[in-house]
Protein backbone atom coordinates (compact mmCIF):
# COMPACT_ATOMS: atom_id res chain seq x y z
CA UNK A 1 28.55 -13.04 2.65
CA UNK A 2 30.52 -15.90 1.38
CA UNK A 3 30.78 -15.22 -2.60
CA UNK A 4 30.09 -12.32 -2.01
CA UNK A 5 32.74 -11.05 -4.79
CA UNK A 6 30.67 -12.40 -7.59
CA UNK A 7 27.75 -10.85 -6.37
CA UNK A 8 27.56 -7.22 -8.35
CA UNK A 9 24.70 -4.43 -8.87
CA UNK A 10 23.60 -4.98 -12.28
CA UNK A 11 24.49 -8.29 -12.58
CA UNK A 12 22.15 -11.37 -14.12
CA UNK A 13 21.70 -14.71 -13.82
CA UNK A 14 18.96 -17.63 -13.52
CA UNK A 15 17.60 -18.28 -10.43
CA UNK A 16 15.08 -21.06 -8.99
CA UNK A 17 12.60 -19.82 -6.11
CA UNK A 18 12.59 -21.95 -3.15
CA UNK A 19 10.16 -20.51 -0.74
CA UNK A 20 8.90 -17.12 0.35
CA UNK A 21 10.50 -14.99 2.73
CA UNK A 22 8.78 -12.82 5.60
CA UNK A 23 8.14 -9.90 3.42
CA UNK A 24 6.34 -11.98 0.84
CA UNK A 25 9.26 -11.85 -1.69
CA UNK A 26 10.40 -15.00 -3.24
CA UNK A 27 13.75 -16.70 -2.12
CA UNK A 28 16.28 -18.43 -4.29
CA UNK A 29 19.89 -19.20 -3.61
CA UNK A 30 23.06 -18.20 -5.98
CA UNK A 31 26.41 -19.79 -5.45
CA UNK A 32 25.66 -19.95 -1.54
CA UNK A 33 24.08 -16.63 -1.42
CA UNK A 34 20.71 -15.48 -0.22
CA UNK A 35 18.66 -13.68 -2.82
CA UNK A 36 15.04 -11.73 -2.55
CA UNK A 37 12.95 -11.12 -5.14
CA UNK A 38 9.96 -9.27 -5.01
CA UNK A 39 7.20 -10.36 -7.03
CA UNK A 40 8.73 -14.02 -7.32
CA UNK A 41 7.16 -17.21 -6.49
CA UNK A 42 8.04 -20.35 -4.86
CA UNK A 43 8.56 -22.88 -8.19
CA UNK A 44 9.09 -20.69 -10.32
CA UNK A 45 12.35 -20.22 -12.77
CA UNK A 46 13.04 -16.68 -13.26
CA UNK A 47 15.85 -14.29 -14.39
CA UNK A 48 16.88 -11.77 -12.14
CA UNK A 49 18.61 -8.36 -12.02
CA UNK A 50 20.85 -7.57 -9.20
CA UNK A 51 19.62 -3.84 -7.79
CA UNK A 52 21.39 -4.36 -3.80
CA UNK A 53 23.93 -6.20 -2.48
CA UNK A 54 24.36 -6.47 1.37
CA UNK A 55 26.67 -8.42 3.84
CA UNK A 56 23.94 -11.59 4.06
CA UNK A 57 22.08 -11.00 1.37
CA UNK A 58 21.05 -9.30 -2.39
CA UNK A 59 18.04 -8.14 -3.53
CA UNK A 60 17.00 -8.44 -7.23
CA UNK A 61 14.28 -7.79 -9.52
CA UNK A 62 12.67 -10.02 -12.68
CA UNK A 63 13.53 -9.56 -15.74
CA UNK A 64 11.73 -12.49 -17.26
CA UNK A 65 10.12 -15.97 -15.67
CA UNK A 66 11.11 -18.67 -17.36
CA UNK A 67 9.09 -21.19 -15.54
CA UNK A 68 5.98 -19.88 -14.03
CA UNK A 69 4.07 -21.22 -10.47
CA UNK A 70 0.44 -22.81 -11.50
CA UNK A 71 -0.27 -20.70 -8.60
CA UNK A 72 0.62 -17.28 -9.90
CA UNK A 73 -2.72 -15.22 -10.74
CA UNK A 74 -3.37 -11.42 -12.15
CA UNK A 75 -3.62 -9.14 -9.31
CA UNK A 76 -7.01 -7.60 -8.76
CA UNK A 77 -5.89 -4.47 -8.07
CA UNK A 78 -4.70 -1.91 -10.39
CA UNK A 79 -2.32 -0.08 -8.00
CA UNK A 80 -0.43 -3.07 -7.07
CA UNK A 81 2.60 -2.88 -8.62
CA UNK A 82 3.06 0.88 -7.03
CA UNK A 83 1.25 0.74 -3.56
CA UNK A 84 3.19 -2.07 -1.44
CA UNK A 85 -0.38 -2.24 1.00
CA UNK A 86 -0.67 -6.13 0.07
CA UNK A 87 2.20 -8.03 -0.91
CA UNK A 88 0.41 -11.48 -2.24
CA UNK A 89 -2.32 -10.61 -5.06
CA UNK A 90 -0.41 -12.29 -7.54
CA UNK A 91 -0.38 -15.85 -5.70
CA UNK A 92 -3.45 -18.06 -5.21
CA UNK A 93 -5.79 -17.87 -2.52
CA UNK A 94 -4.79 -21.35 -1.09
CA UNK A 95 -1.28 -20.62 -1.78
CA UNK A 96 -1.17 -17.90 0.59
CA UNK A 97 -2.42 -20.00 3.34
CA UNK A 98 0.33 -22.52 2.28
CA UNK A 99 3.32 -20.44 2.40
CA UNK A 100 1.97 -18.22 5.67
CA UNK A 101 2.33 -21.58 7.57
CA UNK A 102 5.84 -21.96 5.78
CA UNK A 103 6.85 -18.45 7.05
CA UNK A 104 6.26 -20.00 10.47
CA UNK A 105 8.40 -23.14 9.89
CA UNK A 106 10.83 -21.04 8.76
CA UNK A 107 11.10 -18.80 11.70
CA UNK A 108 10.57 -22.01 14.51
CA UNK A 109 13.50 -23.65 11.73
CA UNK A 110 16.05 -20.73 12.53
CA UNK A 111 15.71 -19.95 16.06
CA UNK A 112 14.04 -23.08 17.63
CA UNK A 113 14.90 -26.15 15.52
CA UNK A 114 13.37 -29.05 17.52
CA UNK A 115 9.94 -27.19 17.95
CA UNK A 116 10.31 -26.75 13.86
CA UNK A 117 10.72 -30.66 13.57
CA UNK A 118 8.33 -32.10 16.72
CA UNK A 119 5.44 -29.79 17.34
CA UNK A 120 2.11 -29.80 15.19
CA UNK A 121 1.98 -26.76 12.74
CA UNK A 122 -1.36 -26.22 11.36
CA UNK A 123 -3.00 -25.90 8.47
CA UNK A 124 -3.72 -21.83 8.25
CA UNK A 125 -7.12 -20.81 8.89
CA UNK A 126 -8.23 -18.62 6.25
CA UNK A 127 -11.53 -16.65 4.94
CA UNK A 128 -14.25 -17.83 2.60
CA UNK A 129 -14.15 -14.28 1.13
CA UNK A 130 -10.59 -12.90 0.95
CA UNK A 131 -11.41 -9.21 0.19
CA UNK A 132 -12.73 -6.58 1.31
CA UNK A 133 -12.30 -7.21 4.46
CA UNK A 134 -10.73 -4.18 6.41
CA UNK A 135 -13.23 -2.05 8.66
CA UNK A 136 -10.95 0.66 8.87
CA UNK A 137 -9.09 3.10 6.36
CA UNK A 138 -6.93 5.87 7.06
CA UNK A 139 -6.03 7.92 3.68
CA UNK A 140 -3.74 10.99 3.36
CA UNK A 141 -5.53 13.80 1.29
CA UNK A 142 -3.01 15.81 -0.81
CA UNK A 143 -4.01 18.43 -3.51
CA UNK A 144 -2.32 18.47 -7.25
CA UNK A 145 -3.63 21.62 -9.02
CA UNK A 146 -7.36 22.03 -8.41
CA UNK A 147 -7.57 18.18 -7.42
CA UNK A 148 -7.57 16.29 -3.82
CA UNK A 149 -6.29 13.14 -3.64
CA UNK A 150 -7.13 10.57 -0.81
CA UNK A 151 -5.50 7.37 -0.55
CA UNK A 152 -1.44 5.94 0.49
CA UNK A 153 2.33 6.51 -0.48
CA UNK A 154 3.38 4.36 -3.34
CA UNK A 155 6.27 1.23 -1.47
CA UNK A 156 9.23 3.72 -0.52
CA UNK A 157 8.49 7.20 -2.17
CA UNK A 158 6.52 10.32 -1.31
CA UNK A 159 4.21 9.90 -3.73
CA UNK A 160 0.74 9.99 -2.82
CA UNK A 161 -1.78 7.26 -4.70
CA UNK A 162 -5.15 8.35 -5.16
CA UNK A 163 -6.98 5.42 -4.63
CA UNK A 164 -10.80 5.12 -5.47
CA UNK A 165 -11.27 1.22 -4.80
CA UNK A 166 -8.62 -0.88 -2.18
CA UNK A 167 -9.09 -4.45 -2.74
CA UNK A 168 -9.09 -5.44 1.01
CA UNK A 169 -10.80 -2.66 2.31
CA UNK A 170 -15.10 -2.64 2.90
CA UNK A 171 -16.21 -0.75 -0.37
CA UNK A 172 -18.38 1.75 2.25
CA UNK A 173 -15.07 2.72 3.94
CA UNK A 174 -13.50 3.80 -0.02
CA UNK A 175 -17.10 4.54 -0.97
CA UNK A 176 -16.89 7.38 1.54
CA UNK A 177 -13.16 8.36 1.40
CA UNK A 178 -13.42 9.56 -2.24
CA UNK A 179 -16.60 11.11 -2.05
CA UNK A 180 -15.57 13.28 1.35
CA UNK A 181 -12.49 14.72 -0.59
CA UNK A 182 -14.84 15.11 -3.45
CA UNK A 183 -16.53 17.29 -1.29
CA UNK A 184 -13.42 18.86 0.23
CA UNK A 185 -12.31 20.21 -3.40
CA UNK A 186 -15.48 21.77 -4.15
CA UNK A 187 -15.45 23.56 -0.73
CA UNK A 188 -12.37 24.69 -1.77
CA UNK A 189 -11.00 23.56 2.17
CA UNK A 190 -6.99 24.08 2.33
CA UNK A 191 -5.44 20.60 2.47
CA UNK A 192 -2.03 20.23 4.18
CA UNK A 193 1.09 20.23 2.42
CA UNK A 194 3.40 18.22 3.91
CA UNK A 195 6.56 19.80 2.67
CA UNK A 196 5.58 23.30 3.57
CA UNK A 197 3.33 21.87 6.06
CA UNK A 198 0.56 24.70 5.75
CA UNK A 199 -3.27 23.47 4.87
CA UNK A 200 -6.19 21.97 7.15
CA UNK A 201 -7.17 18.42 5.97
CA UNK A 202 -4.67 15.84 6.75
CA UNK A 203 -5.94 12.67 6.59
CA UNK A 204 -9.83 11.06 6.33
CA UNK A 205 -10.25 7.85 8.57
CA UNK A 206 -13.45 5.80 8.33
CA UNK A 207 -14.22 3.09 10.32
CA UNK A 208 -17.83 0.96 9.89
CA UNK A 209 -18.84 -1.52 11.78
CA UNK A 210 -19.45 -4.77 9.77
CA UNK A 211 -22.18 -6.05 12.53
CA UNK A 212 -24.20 -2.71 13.08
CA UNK A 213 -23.27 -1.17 9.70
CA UNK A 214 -22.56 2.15 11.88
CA UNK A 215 -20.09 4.31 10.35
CA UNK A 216 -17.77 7.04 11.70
CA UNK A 217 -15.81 9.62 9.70
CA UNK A 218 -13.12 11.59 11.70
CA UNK A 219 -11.24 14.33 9.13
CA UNK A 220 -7.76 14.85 10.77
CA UNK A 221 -6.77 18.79 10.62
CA UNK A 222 -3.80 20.93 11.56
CA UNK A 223 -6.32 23.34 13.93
CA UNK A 224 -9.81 23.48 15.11
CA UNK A 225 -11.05 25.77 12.65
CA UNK A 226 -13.00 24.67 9.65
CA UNK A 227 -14.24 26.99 6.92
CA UNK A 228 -17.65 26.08 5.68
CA UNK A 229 -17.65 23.98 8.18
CA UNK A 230 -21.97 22.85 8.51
CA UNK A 231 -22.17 22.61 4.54
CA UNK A 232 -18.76 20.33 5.05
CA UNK A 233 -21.38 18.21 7.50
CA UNK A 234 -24.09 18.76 5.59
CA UNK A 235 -22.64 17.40 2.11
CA UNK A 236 -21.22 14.88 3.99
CA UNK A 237 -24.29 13.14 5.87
CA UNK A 238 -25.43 12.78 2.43
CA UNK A 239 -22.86 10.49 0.92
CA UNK A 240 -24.19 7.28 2.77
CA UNK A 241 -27.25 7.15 5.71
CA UNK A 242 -24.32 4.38 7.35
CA UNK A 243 -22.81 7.72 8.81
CA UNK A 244 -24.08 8.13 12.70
CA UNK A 245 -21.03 9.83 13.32
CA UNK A 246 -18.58 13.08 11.99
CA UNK A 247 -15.82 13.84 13.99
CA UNK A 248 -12.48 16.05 14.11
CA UNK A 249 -9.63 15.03 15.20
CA UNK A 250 -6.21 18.16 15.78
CA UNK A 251 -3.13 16.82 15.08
CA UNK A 252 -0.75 19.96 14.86
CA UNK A 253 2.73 18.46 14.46
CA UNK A 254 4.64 17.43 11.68
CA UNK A 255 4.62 13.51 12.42
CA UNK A 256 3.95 10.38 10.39
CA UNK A 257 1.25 9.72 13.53
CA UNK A 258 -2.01 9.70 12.60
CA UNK A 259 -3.78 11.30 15.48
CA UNK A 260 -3.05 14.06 17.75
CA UNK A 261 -4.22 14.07 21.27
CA UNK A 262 -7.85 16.54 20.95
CA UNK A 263 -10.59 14.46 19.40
CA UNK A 264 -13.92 17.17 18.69
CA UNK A 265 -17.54 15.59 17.87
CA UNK A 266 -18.74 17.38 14.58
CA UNK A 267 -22.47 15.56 14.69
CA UNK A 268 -24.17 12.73 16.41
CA UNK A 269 -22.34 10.22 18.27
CA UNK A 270 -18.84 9.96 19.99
CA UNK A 271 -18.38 6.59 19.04
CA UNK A 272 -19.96 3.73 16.83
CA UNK A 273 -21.24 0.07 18.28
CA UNK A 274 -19.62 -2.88 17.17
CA UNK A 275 -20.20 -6.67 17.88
CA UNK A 276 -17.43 -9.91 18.36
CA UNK A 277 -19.68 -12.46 18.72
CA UNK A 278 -21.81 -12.35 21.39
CA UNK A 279 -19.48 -8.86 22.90
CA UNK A 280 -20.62 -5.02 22.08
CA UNK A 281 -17.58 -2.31 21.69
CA UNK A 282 -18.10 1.08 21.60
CA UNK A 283 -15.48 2.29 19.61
CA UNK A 284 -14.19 6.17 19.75
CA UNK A 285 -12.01 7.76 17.09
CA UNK A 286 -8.83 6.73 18.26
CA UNK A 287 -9.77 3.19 20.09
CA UNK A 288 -7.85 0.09 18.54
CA UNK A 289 -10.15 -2.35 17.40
CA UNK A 290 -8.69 -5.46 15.48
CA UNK A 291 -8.85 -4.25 11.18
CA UNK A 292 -10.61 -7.69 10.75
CA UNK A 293 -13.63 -8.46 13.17
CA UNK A 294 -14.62 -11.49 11.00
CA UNK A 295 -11.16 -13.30 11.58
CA UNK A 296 -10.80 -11.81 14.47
CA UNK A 297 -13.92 -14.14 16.02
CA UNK A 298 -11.68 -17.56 14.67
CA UNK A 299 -8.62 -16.21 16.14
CA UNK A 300 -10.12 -15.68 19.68
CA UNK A 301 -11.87 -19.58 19.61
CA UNK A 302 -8.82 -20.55 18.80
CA UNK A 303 -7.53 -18.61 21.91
CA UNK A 304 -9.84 -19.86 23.74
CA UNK A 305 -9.58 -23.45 23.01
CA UNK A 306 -5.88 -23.35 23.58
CA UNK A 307 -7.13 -22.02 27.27
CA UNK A 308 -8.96 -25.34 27.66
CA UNK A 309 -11.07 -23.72 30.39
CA UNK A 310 -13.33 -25.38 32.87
CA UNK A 311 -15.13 -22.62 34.98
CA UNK A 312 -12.18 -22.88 37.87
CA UNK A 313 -9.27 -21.22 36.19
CA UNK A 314 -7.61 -17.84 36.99
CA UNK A 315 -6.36 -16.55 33.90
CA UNK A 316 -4.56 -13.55 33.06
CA UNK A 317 -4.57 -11.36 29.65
CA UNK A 318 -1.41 -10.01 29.41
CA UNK A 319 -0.76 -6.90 27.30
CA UNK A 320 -4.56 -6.95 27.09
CA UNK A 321 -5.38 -3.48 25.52
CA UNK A 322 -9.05 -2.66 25.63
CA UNK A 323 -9.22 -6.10 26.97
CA UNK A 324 -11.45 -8.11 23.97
CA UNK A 325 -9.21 -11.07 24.99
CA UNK A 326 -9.78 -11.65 28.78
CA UNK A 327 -13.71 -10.67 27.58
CA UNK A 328 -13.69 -13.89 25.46
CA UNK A 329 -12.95 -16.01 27.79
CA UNK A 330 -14.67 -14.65 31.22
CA UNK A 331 -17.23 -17.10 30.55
CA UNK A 332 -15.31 -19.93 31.00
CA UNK A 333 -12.93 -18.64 33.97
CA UNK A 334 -13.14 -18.51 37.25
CA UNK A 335 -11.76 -14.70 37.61
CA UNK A 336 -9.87 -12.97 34.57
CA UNK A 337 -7.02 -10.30 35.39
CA UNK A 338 -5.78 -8.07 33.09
CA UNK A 339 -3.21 -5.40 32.51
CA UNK A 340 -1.57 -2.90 29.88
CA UNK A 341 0.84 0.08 29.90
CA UNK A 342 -1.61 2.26 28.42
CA UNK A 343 -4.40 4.06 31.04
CA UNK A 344 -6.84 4.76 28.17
CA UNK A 345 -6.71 1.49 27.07
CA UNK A 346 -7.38 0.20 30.68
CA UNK A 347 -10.09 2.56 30.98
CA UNK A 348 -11.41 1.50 27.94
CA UNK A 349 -11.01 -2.17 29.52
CA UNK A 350 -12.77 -1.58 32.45
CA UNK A 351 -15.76 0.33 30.70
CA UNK A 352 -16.30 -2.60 28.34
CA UNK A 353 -15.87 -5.27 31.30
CA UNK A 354 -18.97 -3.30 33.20
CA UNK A 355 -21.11 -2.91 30.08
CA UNK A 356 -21.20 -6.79 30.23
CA UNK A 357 -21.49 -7.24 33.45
CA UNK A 358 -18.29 -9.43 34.22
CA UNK A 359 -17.65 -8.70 38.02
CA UNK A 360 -14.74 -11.28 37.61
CA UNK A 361 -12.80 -9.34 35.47
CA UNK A 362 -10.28 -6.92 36.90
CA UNK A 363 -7.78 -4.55 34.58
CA UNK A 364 -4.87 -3.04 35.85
CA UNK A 365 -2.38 -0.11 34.59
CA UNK A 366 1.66 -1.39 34.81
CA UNK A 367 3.19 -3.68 33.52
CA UNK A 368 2.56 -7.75 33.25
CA UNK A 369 6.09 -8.31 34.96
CA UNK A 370 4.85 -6.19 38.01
CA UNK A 371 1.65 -7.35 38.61
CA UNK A 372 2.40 -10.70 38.53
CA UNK A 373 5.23 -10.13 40.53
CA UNK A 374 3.36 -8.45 43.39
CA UNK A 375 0.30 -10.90 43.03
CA UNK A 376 2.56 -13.55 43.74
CA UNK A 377 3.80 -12.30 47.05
CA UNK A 378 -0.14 -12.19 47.58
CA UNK A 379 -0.97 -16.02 47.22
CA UNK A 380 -2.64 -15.05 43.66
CA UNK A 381 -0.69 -17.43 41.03
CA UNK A 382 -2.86 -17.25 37.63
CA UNK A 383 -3.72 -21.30 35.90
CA UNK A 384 -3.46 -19.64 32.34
CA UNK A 385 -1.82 -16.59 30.88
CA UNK A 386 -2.72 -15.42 27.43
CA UNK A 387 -0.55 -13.05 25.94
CA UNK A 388 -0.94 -11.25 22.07
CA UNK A 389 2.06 -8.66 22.39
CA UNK A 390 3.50 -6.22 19.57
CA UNK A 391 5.10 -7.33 16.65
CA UNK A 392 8.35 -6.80 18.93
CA UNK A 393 7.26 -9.72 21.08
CA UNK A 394 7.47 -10.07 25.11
CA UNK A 395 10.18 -8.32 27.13
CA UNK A 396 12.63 -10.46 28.38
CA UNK A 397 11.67 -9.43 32.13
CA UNK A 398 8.29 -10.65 31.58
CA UNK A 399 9.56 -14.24 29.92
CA UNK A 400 11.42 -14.05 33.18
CA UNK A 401 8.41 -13.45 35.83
CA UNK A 402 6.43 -16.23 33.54
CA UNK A 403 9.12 -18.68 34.60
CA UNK A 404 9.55 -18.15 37.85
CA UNK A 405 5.16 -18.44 38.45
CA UNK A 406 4.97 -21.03 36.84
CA UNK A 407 0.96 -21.20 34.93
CA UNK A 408 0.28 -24.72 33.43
CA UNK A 409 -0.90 -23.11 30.58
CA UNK A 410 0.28 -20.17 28.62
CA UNK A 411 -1.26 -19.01 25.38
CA UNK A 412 0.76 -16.66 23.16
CA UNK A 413 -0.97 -14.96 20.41
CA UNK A 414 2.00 -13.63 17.89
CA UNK A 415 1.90 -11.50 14.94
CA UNK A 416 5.25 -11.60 14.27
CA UNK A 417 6.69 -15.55 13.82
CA UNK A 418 10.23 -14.19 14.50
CA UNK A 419 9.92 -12.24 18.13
CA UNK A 420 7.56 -15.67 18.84
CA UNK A 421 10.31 -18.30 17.79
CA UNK A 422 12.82 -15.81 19.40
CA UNK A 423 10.86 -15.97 22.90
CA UNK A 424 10.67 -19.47 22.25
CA UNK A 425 14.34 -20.39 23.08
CA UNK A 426 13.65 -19.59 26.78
CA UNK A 427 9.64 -20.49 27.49
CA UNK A 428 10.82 -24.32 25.97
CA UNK A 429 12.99 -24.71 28.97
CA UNK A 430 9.91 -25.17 31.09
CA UNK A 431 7.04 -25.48 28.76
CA UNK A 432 6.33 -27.82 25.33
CA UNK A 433 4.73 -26.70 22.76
CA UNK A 434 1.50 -28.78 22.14
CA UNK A 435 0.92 -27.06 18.73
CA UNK A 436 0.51 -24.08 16.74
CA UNK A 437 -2.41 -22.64 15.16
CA UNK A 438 -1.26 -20.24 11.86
CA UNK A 439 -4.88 -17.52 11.07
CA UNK A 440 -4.79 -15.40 8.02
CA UNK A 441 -5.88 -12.47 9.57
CA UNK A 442 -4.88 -10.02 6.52
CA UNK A 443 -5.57 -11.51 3.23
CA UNK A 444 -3.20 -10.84 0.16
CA UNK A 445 -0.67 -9.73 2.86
CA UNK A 446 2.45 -11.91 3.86
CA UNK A 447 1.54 -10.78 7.52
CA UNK A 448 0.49 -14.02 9.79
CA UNK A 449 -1.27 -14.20 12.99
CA UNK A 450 -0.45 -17.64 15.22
CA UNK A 451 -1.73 -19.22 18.40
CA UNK A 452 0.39 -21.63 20.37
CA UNK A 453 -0.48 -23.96 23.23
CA UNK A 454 2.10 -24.18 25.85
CA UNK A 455 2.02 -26.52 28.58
CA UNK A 456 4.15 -26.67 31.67
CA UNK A 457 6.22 -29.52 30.89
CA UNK A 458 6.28 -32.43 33.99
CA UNK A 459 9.18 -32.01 36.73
């Protein structure tokens, strides 16, 4: 780092905020050097505390803001400070959308300049209602004393937050999370101890759908046995009439995983309905479904404008999990292929393609790279490809294949702007980037969601 010998631990100084970084912490610059600070805003004048110094960069904490942002606002939440699960509380609503299409600039600015300075960067797309907004929560249950907790680690630590009411998530999901380990305590069921790692009760996921209002409640345990285990149901088919299904999910080994592989049905149904748009889901225990269904219904229009579809296009949804994407747009497509590494997920995909009927829409187990490879050699060369990978982005095999075929469109869904501007450097040698479309898919979060049009640029 240069200067980096009067950069110290401990050290203070004044610092101005020039933007936010990826990680929602606030960016300034001292003698040359890069510093993050957490809690800072773009604007503001602050004084800072050294606490880490590293080869490209120091981190630092406030000690006082000198000149506040107009934009800065009291957090909502009073766990804020301690949990880390949002990031962006203390900046304004329309702030947030401001600096998530920065945090794309930024990322297009280091890896991809001339897309950063030529290509149309949107305005972000964000929610009339900003909160509770998550259909899904997944809370560890510890016990202090007499007392279960439910809720997350505090940023960094192994200390457990008992949280009664998250900000972002639908008040029937935390509603029913603190009244099941209510229930739990007076049962007196063994909870597991994750240093020792004896005790049943892991972790209690709900999950309601926002269009049906069905609501399932899977209690993770360490084995299949639960004491007291029809009051447990009974007590709990009280808490809300929302609940149309209890289920138990046996996760045996000591992991920071969620799930384990056996997934029991305690009372009623397997799985709940849910609705995206005019599509039905029937969603099991352990199905991904996006944490957001009412973004989630912007971000695929905007997926499927990019598409520009006519009724004669073959498109192909790569990485397409339980295939909502390619679903979306069968409609408007002549025939939709899709495939994904994971077989449940493809079963999954080819379950929901029947329940609606679609006999143009095909899923496939393997990798993109090898079935478009070996469709090729078989005359089938898709118009479109859409593509919403992991936050790690598309492998470099698969950027290959895409260049060699050749689509005239290709729409890449990102939720990570670095791994997209990264893949960027080799899809601009053949395609231009007609724009990009920021969604704020998880308010009071620095995380980003963007959709870009590429088109195959003219020989």
């Amino acid at each position: 780092m240069s200067d980096k010998a009067t950069m110290e631990i401990g050290q203070k100084f004044p610092l101005t905020i020039k933007r936010l970084g990826i990680n929602g912490e606030g960016v300034g610059f001292y003698k040359r050097n890069v510093v993050f600070v957490k809690g800072a805003l773009p604007g503001e004048e602050v004084t800072v505390k050294v606490s880490k110094v590293q080869r490209n960069f120091a981190e630092a904490e406030i000690l006082n803001i000198r000149k506040e942002s107009q934009e800065r606002q009291e957090p909502i939440c009073a766990l804020y400070d301690e949990c880390g699960g949002c990031q962006l509380q203390h900046l304004s609503y329309d702030g947030q959308l401001r600096e998530k299409r920065d945090m794309v600039v930024q990322a297009l600015e280091k890896y991809v300049k001339p897309v950063a300075e030529k290509t149309d960067i949107r305005s972000t797309i964000g929610m009339d209602n900003p909160w509770h907004y998550r259909n899904k929560s997944s809370f560890q249950v510890r016990k202090e004393g007499k007392r279960v907790y439910a809720g997350l680690y505090s940023e960094g630590t192994n200390k457990l937050l008992n949280i009664n009411d998250c900000a972002v998530q639908h008040p029937l999901t935390s509603k029913i999370t603190v009244a099941t380990r209510k229930i739990l305590q007076k049962l007196n069921i063994s909870i597991y101890n994750g240093k020792s790692l004896d005790g049943l009760v892991r972790t209690i996921v709900v999950r309601t759908a926002m269009q049906t209002g069905e609501t399932q409640v899977c209690l993770v345990t360490t084995r299949k046995e639960i004491p007291h285990k029809d009051e447990l149901i009974e007590r709990m088919l009280k808490i809300d009439p929302s609940i149309v299904s209890i289920t138990q999910n046996i996760n045996r080994e000591k992991t920071s995983l969620i799930f384990g592989d056996e997934t029991i049905t305690l009372y009623g149904k397997e799985t709940i309905h849910e609705k995206l748009g005019e599509l039905a889901f029937d969603l099991s225990s352990r199905a991904f479904f996006q944490l957001n269904p009412e973004q989630t219904v912007h971000l695929y229009d905007e997926i499927k404008k990019a598409a520009q579809l006519t009724g004669k296009e073959k498109v192909v949804d790569a990485y397409c999990g339980v295939g909502t994407i390619g679903l979306w747009l069968a409609n408007e497509a002549k025939e939709v292929r899709g495939m994904d590494v994971v077989p449940e997920s493809i079963a999954d995909a080819k379950k929901n393609a029947r329940n609606h009927g679609f006999n143009h829409v095909r899923y496939y187990t393997g990798t993109a790279e090898e079935w478009l490879a070996k469709w090729k050699r078989e005359g089938f060369i898709p118009d479109v490809i859409t593509v919403d990978p992991p936050r790690t982005g598309l492998a470099p095999s698969f950027i290959k294949t895409v260049m060699k075929i050749k689509p005239k469109r290709f729409v890449y869904t990102s939720c990570n702007p670095s791994t997209f501007a990264k893949d960027l450097q080799e899809l601009t040698k053949i395609y231009h980037v007609d724009y990009i479309q920021p969604v704020d898919m998880f308010p009071q979060t620095a995380r980003v969601e963007i959709v870009a049009k590429l088109t195959l640029k003219d020989k």
